[in-house]
C-alpha atoms as a PDB file:
ATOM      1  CA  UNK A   1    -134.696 -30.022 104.770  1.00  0.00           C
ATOM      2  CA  UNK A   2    -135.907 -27.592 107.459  1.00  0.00           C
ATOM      3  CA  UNK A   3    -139.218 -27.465 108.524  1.00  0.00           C
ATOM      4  CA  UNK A   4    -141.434 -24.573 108.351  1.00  0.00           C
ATOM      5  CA  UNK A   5    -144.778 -23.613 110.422  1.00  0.00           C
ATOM      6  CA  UNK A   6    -145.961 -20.149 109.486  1.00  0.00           C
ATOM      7  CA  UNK A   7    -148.848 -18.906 110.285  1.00  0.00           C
ATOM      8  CA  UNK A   8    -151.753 -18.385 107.658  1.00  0.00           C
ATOM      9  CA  UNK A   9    -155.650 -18.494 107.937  1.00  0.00           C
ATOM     10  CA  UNK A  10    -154.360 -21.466 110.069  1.00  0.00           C
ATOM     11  CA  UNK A  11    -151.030 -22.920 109.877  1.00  0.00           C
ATOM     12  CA  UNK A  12    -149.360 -24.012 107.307  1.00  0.00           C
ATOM     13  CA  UNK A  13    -146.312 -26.532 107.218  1.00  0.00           C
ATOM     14  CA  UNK A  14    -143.749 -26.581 104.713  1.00  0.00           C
ATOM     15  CA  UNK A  15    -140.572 -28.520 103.851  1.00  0.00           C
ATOM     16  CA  UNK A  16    -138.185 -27.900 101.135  1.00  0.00           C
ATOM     17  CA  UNK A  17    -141.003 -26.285  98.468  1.00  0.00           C
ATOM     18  CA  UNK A  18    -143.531 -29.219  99.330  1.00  0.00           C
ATOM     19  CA  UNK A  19    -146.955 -28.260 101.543  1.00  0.00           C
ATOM     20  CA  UNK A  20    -147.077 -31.081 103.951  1.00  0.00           C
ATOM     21  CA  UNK A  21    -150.473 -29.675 106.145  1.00  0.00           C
ATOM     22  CA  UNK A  22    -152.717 -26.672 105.283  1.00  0.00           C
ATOM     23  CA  UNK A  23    -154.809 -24.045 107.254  1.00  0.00           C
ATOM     24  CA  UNK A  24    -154.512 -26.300 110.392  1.00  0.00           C
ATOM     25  CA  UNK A  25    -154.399 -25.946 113.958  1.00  0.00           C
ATOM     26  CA  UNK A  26    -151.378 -25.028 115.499  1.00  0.00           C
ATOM     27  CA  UNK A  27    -151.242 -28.669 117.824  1.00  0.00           C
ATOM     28  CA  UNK A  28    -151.630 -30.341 114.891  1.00  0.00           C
ATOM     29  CA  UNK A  29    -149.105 -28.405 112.693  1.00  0.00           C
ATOM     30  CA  UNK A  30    -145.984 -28.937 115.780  1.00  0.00           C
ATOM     31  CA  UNK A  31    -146.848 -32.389 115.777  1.00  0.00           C
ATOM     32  CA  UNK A  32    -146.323 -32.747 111.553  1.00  0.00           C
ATOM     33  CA  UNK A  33    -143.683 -30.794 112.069  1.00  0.00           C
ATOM     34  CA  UNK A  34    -142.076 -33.015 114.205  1.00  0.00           C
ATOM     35  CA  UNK A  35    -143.321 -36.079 112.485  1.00  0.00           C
ATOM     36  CA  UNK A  36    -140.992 -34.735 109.249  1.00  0.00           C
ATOM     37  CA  UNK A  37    -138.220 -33.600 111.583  1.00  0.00           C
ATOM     38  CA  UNK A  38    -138.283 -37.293 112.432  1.00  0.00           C
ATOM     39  CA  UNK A  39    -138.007 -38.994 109.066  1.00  0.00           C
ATOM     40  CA  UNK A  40    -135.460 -36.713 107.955  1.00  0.00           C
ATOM     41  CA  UNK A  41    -133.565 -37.981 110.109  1.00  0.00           C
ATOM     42  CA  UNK A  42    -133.774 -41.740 109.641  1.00  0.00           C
ATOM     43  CA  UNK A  43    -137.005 -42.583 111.886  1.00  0.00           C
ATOM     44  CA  UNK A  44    -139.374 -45.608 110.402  1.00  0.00           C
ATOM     45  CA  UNK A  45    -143.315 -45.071 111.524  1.00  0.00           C
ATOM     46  CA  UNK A  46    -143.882 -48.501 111.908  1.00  0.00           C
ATOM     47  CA  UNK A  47    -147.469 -47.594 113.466  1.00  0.00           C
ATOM     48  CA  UNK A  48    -146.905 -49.176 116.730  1.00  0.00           C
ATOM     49  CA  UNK A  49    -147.539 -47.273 119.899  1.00  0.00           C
ATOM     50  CA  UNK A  50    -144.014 -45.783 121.955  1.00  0.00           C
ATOM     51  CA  UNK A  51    -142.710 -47.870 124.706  1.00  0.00           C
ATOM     52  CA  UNK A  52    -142.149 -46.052 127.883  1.00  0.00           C
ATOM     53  CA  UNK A  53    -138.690 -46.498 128.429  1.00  0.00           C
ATOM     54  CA  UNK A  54    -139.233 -44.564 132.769  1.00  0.00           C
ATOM     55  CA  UNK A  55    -137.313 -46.101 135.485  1.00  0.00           C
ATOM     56  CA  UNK A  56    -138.546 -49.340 136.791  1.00  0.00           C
ATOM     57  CA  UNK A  57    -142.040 -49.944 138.600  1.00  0.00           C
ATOM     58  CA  UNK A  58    -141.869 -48.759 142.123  1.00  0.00           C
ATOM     59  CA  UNK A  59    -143.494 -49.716 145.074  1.00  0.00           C
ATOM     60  CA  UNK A  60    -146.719 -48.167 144.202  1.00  0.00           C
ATOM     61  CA  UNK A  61    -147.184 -50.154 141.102  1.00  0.00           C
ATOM     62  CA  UNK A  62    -145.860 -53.585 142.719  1.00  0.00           C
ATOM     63  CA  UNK A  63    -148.652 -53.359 145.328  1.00  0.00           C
ATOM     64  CA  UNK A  64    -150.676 -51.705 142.276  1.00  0.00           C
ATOM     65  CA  UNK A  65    -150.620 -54.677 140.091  1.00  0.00           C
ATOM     66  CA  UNK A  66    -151.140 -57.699 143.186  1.00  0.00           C
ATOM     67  CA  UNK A  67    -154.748 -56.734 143.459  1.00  0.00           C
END
């Protein structure tokens, strides 16, 4: 189902008929948003934090992490 932000008092988002957030802010509403985009399309919150997944430590963090 596609997921709607509109704009109301605050913002409101919406997915197939169902209110998910109400007179929000708009930070807040993007990240629901987002959060439903996500399930819809097979993602598990397992309430864990995200891995970064950047390129390995450099030199900065080698020396970084010695002291």
């Amino acid at each position: 189902m596609p997921v709607k932000v509109r704009k109301t008092d605050g913002y409101r988002v919406s997915h197939g008929g169902e209110v998910s957030a109400k007179n929000t802010t708009k930070a807040k509403a993007e990240a629901q948003a987002n959060l439903l985009r996500g399930v819809a399309h097979g993602w598990k919150p397992t309430g864990k934090k995200a891995k970064h997944h950047s390129a390995p430590m450099g030199e900065f963090w080698e020396k970084r992490s010695k002291l």
